[in-house]
PDB file of N, CA and C in Angstrom:
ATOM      1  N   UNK A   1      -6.440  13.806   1.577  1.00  0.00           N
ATOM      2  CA  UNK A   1      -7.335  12.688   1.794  1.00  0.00           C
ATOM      3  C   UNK A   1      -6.579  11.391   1.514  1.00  0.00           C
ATOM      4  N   UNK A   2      -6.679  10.615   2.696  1.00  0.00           N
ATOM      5  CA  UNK A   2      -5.406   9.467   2.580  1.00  0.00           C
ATOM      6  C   UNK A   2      -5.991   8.109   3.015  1.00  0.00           C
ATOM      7  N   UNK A   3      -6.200   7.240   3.251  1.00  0.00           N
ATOM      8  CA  UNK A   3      -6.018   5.967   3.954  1.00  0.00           C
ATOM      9  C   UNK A   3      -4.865   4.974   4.293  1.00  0.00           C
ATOM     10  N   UNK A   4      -4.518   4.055   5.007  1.00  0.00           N
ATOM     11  CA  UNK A   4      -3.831   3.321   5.481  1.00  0.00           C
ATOM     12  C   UNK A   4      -4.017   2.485   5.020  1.00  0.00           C
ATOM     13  N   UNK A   5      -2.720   1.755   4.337  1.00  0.00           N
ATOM     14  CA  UNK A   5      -3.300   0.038   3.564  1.00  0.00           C
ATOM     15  C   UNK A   5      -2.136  -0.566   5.207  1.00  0.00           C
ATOM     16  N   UNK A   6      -2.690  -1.533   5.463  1.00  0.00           N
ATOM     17  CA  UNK A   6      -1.693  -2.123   6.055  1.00  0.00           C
ATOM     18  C   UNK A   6      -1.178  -3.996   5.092  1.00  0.00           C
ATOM     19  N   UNK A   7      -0.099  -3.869   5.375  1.00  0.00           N
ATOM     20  CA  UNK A   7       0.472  -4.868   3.970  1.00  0.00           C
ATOM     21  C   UNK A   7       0.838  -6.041   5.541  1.00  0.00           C
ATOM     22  N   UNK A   8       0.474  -7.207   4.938  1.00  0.00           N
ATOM     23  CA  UNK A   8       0.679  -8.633   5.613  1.00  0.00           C
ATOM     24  C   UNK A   8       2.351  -9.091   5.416  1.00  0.00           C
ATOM     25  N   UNK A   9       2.631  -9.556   6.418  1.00  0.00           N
ATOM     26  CA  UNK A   9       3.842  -9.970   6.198  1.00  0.00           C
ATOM     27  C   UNK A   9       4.903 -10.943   4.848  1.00  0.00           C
ATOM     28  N   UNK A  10       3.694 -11.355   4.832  1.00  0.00           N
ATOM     29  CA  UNK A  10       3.935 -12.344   2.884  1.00  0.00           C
ATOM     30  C   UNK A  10       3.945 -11.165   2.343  1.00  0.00           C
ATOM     31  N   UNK A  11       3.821 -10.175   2.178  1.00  0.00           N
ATOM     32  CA  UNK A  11       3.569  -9.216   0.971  1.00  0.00           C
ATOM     33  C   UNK A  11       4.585  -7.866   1.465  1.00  0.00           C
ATOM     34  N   UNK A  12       5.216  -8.300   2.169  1.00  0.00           N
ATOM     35  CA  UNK A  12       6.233  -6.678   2.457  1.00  0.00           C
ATOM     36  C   UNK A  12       7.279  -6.459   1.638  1.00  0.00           C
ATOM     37  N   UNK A  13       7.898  -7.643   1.745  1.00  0.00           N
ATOM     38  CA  UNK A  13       9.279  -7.579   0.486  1.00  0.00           C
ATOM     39  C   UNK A  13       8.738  -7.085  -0.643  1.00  0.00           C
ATOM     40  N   UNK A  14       7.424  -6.496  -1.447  1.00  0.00           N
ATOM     41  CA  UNK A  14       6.916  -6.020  -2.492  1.00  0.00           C
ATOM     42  C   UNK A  14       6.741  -4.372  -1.978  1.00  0.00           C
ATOM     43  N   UNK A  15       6.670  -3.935  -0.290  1.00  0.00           N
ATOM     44  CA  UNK A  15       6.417  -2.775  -0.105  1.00  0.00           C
ATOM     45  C   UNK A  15       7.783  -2.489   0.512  1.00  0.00           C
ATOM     46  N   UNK A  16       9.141  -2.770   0.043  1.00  0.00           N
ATOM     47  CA  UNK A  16      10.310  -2.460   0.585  1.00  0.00           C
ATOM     48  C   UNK A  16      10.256  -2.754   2.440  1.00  0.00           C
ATOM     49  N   UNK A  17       9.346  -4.104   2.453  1.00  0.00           N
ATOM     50  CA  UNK A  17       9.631  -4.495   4.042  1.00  0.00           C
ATOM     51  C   UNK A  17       8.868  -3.263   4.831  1.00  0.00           C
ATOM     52  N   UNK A  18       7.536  -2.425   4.378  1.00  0.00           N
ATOM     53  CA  UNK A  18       6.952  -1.408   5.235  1.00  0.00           C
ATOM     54  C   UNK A  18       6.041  -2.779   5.589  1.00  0.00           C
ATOM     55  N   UNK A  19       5.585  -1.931   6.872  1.00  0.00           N
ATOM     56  CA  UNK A  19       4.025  -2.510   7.361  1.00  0.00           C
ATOM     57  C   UNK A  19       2.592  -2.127   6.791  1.00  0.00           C
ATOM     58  N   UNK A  20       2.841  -0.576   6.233  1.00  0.00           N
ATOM     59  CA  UNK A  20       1.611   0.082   6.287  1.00  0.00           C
ATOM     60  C   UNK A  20       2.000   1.487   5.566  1.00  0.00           C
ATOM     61  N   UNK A  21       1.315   1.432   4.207  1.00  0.00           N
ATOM     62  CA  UNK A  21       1.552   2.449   3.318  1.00  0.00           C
ATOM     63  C   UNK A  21       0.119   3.567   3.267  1.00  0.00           C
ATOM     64  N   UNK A  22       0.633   4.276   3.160  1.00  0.00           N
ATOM     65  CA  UNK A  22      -0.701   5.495   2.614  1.00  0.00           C
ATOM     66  C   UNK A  22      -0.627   5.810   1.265  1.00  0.00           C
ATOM     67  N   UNK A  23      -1.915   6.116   0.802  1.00  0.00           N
ATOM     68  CA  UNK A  23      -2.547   5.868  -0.256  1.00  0.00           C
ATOM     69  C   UNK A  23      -4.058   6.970  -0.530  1.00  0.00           C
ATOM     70  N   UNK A  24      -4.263   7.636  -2.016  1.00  0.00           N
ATOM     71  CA  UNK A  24      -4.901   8.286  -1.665  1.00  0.00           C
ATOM     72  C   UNK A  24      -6.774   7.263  -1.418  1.00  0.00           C
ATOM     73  N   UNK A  25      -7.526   8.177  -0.919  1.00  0.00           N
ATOM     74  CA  UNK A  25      -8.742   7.520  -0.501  1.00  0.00           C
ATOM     75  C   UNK A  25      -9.178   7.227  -1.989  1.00  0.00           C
ATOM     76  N   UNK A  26     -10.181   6.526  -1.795  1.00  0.00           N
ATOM     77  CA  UNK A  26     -10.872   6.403  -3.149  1.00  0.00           C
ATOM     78  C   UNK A  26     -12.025   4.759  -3.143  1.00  0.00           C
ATOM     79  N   UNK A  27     -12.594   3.908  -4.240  1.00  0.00           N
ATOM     80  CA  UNK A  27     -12.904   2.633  -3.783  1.00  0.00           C
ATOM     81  C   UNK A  27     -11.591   1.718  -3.554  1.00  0.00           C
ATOM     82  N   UNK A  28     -11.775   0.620  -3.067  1.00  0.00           N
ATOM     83  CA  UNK A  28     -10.761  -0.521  -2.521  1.00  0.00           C
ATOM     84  C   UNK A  28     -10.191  -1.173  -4.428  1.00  0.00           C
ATOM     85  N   UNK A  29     -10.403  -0.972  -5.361  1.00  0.00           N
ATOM     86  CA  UNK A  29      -9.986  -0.755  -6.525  1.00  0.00           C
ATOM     87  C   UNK A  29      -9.054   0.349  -6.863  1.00  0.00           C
ATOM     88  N   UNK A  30      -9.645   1.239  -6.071  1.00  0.00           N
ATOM     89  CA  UNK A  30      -8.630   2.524  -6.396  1.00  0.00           C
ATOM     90  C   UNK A  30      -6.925   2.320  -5.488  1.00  0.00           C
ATOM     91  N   UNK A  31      -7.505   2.037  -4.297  1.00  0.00           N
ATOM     92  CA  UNK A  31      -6.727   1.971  -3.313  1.00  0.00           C
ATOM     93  C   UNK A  31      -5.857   1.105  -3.655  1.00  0.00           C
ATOM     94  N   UNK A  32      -6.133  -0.118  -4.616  1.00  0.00           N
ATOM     95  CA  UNK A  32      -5.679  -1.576  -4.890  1.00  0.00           C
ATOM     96  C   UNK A  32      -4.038  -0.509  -6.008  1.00  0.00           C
ATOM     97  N   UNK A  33      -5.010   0.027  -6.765  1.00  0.00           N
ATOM     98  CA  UNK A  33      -4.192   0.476  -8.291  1.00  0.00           C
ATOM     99  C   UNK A  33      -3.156   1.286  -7.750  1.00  0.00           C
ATOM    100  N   UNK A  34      -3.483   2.464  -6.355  1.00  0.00           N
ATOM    101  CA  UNK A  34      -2.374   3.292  -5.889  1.00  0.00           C
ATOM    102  C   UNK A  34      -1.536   2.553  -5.481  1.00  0.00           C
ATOM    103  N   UNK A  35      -1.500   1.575  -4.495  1.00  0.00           N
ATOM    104  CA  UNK A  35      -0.682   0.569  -4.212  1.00  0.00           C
ATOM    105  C   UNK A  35       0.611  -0.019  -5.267  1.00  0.00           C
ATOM    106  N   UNK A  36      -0.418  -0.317  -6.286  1.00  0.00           N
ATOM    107  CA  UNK A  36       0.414  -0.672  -7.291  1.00  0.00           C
ATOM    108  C   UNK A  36       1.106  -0.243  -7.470  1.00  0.00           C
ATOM    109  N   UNK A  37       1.039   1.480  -7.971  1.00  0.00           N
ATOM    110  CA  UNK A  37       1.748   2.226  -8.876  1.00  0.00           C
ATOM    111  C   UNK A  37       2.947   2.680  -7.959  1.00  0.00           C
ATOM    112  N   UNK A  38       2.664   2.498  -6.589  1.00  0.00           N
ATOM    113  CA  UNK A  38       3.750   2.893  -5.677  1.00  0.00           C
ATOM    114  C   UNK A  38       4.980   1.862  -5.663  1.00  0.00           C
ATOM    115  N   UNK A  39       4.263   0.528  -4.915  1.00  0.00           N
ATOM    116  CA  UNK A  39       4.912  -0.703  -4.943  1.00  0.00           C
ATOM    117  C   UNK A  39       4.526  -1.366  -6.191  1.00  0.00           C
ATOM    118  N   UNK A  40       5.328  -1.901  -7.316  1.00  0.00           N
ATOM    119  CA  UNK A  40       4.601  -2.801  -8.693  1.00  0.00           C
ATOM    120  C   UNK A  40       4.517  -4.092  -8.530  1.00  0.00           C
ATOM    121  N   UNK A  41       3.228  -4.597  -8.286  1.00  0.00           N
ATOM    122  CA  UNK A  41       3.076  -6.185  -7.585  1.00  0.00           C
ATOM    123  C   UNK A  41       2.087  -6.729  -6.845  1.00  0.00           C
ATOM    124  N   UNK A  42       1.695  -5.718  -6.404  1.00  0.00           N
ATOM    125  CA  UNK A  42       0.569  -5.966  -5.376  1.00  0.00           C
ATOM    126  C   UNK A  42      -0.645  -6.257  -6.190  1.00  0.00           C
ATOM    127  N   UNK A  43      -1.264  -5.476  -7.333  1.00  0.00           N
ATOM    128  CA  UNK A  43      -2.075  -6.045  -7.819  1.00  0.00           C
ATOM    129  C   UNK A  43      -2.298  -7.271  -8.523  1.00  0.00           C
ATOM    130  N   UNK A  44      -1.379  -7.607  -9.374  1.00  0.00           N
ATOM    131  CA  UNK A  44      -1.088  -8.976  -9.724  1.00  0.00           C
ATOM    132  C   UNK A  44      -1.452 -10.191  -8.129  1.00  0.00           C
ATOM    133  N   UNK A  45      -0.922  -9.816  -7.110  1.00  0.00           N
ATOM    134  CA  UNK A  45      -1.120 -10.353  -5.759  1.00  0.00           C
ATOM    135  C   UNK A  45      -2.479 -10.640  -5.524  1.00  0.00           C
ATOM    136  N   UNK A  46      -3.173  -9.623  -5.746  1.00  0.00           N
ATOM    137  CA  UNK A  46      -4.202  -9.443  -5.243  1.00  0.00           C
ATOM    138  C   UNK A  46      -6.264  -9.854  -6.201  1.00  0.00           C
ATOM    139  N   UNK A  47      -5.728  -9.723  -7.713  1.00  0.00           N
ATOM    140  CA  UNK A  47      -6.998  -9.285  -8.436  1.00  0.00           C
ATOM    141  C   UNK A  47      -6.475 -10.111  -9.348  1.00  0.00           C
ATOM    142  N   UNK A  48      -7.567 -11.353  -9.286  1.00  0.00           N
ATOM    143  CA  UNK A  48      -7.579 -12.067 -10.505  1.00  0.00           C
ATOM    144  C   UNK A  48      -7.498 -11.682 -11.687  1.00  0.00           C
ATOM    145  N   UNK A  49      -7.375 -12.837 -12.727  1.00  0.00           N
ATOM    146  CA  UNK A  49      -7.355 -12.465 -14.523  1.00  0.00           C
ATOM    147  C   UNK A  49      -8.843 -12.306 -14.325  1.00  0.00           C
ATOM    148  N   UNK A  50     -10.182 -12.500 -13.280  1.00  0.00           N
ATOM    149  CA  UNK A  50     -11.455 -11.955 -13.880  1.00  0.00           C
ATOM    150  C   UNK A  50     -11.430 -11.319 -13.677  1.00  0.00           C
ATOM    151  N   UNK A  51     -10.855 -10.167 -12.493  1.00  0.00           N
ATOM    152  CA  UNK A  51     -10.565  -8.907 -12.377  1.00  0.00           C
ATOM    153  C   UNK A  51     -11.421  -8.854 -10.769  1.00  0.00           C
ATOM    154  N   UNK A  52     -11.650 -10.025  -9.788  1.00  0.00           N
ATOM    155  CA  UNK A  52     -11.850  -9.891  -8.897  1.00  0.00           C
ATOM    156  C   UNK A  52     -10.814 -10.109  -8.040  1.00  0.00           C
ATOM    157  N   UNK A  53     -11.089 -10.333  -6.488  1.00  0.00           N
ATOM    158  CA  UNK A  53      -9.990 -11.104  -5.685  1.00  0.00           C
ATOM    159  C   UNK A  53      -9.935 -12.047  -5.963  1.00  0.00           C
ATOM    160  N   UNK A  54      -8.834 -12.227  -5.565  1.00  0.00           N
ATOM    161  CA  UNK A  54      -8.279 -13.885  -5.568  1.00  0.00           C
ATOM    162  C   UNK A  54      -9.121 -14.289  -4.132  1.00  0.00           C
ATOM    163  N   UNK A  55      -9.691 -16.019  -4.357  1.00  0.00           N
ATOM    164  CA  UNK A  55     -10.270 -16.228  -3.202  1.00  0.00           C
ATOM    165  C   UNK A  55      -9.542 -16.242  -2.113  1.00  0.00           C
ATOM    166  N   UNK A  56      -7.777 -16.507  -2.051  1.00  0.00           N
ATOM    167  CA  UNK A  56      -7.319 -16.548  -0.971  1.00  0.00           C
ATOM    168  C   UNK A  56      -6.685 -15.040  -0.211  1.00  0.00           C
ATOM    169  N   UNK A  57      -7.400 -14.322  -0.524  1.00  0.00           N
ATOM    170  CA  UNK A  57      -7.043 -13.172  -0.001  1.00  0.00           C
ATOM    171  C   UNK A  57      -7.990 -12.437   0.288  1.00  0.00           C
ATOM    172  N   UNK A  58      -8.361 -11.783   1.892  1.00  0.00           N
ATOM    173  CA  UNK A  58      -9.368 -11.444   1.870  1.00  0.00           C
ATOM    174  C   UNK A  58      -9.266  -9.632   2.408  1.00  0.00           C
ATOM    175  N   UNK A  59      -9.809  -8.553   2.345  1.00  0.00           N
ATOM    176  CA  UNK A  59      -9.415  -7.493   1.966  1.00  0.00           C
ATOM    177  C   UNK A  59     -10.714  -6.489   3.307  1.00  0.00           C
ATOM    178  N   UNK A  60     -10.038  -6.094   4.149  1.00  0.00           N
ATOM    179  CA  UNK A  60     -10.922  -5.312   4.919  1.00  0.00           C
ATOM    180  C   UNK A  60     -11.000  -4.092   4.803  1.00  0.00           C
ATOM    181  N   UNK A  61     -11.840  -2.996   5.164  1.00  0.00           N
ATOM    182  CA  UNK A  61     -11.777  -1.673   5.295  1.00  0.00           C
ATOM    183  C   UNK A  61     -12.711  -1.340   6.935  1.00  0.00           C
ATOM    184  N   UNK A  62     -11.586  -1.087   7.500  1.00  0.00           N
ATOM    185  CA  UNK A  62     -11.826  -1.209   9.255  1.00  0.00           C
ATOM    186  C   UNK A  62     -12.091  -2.611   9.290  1.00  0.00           C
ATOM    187  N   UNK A  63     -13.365  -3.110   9.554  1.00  0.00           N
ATOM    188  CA  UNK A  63     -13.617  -4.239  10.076  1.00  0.00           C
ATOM    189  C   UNK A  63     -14.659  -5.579   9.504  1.00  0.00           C
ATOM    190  N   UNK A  64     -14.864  -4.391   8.442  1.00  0.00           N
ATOM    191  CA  UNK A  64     -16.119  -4.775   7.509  1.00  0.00           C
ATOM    192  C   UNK A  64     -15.418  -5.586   6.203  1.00  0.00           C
ATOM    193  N   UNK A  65     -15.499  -6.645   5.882  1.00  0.00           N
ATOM    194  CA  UNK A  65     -15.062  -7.735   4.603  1.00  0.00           C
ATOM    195  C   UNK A  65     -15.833  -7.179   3.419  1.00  0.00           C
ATOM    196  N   UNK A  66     -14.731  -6.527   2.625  1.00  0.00           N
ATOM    197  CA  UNK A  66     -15.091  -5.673   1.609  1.00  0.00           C
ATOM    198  C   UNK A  66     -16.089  -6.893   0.468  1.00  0.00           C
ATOM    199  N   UNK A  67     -15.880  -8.286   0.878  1.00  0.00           N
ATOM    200  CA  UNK A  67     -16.826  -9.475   0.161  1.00  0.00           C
ATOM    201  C   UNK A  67     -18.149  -9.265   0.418  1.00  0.00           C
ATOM    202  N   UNK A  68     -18.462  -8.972   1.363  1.00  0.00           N
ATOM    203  CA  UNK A  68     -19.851  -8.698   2.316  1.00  0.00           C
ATOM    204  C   UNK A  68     -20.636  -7.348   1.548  1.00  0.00           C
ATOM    205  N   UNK A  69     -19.265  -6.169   1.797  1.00  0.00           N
ATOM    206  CA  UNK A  69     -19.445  -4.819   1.280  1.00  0.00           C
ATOM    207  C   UNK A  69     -20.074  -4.994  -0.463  1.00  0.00           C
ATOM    208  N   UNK A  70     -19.294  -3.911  -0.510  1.00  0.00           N
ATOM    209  CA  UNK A  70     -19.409  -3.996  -2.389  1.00  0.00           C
ATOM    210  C   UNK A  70     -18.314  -4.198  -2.827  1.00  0.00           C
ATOM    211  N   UNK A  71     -17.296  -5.097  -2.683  1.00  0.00           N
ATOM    212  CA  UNK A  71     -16.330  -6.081  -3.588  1.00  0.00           C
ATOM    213  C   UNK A  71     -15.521  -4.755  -3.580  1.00  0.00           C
ATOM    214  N   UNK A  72     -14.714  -4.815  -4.843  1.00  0.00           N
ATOM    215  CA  UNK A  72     -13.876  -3.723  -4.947  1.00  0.00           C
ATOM    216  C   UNK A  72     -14.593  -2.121  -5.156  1.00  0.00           C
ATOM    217  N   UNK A  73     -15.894  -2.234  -5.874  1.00  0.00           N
ATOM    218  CA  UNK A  73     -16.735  -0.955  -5.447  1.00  0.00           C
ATOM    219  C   UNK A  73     -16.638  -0.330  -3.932  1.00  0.00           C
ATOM    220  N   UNK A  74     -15.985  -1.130  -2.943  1.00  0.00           N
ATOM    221  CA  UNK A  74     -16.388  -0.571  -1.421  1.00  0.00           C
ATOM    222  C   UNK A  74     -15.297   0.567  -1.856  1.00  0.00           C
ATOM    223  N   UNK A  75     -16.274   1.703  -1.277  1.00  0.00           N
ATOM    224  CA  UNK A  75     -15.405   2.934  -0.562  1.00  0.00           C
ATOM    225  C   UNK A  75     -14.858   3.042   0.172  1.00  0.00           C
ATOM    226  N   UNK A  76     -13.208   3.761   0.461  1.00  0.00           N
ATOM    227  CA  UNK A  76     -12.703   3.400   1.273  1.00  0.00           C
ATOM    228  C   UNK A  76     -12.579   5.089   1.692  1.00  0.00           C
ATOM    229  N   UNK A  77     -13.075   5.474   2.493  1.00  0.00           N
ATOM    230  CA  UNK A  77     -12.557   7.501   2.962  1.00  0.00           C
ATOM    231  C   UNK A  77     -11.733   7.458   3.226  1.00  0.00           C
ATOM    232  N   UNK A  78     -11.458   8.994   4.096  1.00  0.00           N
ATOM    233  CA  UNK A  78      -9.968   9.498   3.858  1.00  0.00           C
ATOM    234  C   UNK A  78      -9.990   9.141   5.894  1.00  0.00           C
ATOM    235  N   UNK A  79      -9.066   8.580   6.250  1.00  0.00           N
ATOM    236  CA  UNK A  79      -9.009   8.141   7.449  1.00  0.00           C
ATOM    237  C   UNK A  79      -8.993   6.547   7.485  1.00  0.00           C
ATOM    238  N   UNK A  80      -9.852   6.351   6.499  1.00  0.00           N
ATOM    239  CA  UNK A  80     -10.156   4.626   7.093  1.00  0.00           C
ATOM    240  C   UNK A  80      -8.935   3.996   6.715  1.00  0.00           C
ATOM    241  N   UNK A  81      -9.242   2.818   7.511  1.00  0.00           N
ATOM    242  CA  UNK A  81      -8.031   1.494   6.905  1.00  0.00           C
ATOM    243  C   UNK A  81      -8.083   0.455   6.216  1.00  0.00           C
ATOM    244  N   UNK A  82      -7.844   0.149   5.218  1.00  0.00           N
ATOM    245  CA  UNK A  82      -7.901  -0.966   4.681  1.00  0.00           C
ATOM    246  C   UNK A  82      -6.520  -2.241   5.161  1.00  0.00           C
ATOM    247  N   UNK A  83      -7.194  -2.797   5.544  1.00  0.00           N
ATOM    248  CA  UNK A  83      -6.060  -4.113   5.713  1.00  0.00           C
ATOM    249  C   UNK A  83      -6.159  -5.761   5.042  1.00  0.00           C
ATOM    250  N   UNK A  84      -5.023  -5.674   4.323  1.00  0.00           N
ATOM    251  CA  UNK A  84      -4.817  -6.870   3.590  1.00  0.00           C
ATOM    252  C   UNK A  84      -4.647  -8.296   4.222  1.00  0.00           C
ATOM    253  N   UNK A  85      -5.267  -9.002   4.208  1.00  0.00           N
ATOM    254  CA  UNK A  85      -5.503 -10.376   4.957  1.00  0.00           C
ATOM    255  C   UNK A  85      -5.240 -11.509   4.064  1.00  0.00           C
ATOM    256  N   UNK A  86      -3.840 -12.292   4.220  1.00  0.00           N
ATOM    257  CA  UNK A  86      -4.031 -13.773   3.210  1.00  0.00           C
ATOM    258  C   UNK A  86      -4.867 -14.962   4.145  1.00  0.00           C
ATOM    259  N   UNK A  87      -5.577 -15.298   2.982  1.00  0.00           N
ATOM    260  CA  UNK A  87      -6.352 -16.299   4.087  1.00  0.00           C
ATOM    261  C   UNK A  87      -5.373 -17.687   4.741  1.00  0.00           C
ATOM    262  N   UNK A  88      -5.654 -18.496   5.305  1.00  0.00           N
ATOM    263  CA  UNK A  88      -5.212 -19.246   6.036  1.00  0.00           C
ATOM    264  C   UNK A  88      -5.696 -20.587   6.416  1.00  0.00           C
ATOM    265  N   UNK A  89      -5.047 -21.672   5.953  1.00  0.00           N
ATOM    266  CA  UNK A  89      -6.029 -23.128   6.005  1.00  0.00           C
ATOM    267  C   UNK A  89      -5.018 -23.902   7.025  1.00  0.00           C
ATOM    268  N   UNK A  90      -5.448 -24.778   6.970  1.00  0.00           N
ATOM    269  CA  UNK A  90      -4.409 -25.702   7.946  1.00  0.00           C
ATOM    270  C   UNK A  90      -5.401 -26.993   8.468  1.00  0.00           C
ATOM    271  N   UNK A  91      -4.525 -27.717   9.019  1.00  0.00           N
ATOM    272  CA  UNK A  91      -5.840 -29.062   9.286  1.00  0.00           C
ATOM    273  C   UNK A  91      -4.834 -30.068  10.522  1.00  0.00           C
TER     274      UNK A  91
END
């Protein structure tokens, strides 16, 4: 039972320059911590000192904004994808 994180280009040099790591299924917390323990960095990247996201990063599973979902409670099964999104401003 696996999922797909796919890692953003700001954040590859932390996954040895992959695009897209597997990870076992679990919530988008879990998924966050496997990440970690594989690549060491990503969470710091990702999960504030309150222990949420950081606002500039926004975190999907398929298509659905895990913000919308249940935050890091969202479940992520064994198939789905989670993909890492830095947000993006400009003017």
């Amino acid at each position: 039972m696996s999922v797909t994180v796919r890692i953003p280009t700001t954040l590859r040099p932390l996954a040895a320059g992959t695009s897209e790591v597997t990870v076992p299924a679990g919530t988008v917390q879990d998924v966050i911590g496997a990440l970690d323990a594989i690549h060491p960095g990503f969470k710091s990247r990702l999960i504030d000192d309150s222990g949420g996201l950081h606002r500039y990063v926004n975190v999907f599973v398929d298509d659905d904004d895990v913000r919308f979902e249940e935050g890091l409670a969202t479940p992520v099964a064994d198939g789905q994808v989670l993909s890492i999104v830095p947000a993006v401003a400009g003017g």
